[in-house]
Protein backbone atom coordinates (compact mmCIF):
# COMPACT_ATOMS: atom_id res chain seq x y z
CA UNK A 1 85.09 98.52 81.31
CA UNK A 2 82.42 98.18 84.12
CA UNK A 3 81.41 101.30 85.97
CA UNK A 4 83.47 101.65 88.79
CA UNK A 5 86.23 99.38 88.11
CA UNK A 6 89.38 100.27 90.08
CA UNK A 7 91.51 97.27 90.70
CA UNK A 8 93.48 97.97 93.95
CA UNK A 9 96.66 99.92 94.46
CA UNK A 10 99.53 99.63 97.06
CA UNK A 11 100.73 102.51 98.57
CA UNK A 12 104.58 102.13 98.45
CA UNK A 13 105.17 105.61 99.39
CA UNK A 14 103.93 108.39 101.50
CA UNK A 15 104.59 111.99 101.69
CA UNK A 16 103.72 113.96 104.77
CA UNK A 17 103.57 118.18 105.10
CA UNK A 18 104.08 120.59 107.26
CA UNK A 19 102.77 123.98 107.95
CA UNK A 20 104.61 126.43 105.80
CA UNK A 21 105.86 123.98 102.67
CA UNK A 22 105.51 125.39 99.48
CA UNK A 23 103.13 122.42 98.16
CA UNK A 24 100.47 120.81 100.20
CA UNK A 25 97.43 119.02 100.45
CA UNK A 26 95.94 115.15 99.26
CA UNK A 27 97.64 114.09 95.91
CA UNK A 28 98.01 110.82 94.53
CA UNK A 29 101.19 109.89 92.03
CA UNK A 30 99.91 107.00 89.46
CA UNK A 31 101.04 105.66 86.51
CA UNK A 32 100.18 106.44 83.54
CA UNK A 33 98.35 103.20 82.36
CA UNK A 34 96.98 103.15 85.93
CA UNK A 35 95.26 106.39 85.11
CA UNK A 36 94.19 105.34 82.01
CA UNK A 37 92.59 101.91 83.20
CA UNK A 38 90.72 104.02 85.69
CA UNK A 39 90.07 106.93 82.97
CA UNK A 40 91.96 109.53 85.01
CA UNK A 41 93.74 111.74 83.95
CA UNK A 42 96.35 114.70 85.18
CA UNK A 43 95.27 117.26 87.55
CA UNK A 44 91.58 115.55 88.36
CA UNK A 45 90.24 115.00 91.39
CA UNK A 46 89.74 111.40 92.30
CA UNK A 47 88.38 109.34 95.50
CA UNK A 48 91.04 107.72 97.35
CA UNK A 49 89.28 104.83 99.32
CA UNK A 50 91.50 103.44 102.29
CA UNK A 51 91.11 101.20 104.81
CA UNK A 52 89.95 103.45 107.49
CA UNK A 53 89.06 106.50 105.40
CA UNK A 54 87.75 108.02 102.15
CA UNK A 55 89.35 111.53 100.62
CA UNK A 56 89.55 113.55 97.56
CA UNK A 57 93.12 113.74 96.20
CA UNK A 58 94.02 115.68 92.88
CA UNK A 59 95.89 113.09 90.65
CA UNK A 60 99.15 113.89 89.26
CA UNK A 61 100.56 110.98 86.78
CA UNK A 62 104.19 110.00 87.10
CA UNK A 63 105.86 107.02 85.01
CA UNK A 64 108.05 106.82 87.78
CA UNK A 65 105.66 105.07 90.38
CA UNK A 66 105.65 101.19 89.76
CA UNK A 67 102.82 99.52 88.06
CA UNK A 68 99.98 98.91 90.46
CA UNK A 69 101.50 101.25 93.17
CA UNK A 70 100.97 104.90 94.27
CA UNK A 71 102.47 107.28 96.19
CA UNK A 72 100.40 109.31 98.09
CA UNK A 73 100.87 112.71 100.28
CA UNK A 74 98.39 114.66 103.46
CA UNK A 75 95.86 111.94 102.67
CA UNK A 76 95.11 110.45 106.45
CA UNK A 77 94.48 106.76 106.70
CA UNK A 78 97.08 105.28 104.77
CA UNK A 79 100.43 103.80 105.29
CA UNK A 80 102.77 102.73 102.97
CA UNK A 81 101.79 98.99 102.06
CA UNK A 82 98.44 98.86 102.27
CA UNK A 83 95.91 98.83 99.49
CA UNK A 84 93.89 101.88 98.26
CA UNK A 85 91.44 102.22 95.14
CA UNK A 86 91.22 105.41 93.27
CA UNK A 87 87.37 106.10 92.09
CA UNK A 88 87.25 109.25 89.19
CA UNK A 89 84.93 111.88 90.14
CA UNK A 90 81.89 112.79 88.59
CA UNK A 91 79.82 116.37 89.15
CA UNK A 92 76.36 116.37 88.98
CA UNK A 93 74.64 119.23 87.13
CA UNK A 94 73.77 120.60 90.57
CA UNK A 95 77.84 120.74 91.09
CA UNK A 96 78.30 118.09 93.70
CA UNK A 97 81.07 115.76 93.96
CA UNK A 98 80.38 111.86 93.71
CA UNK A 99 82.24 109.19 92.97
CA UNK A 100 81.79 107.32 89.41
C-alpha cells in the first residue's frame, strides 16, 4: 500500500450537536475493512479532508456503515453525499499532529 492511500468516501450520513448533549465533537463511523485499508483503527484520530475543509475526527468503526461510506458528526464542511478521504495521523517525536 502506497503512503497515503485513501480511496474516497461518501458521506451518507451526518450527525449534528448541540450545546448540552451528552456526546460531542468530530467523529467519523467507518467500516471495518475501510479502516483497515487505510490502517485505522478504533478510537484514533484521523484527517477528514472535505471539499471546503480539513479536520481531525476520532474514528470509531461500525460494521453498520456501508462499504465505501461514512457517517460523520460536528465536522463542518460536509454534507451528506459528498466525498471525503480519511488520512491516519502520525506524531512526530516533537508531538505534533500531521497527516501520514
Amino acid at each position: 500500500m502506497k503512503k497515503g492511500y485513501s480511496p474516497p468516501l461518501q458521506v451518507v450520513g451526518f450527525i449534528a450537536t448541540k450545546k448540552g448533549d451528552p456526546e460531542r465533537g468530530p467523529m467519523v463511523r467507518i467500516r471495518p475493512d475501510d479502516a483497515v485499508e487505510r490502517l485505522i483503527e478504533n478510537g484514533e484520530l484521523a484527517w477528514v479532508y472535505g471539499p471546503r475543509r480539513n479536520e481531525l475526527a476520532t474514528i470509531i468503526v461500525d460494521p453498520a456503515v456501508p462499504r465505501g461510506s461514512v457517517i460523520v458528526r460536528d465536522i463542518s464542511g460536509v454534507a451528506p453525499s459528498e466525498i471525503v478521504r480519511i488520512i491516519r495521523v502520525e506524531l512526530r517525536k516533537s508531538g505534533s499532529i500531521e497527516p501520514r
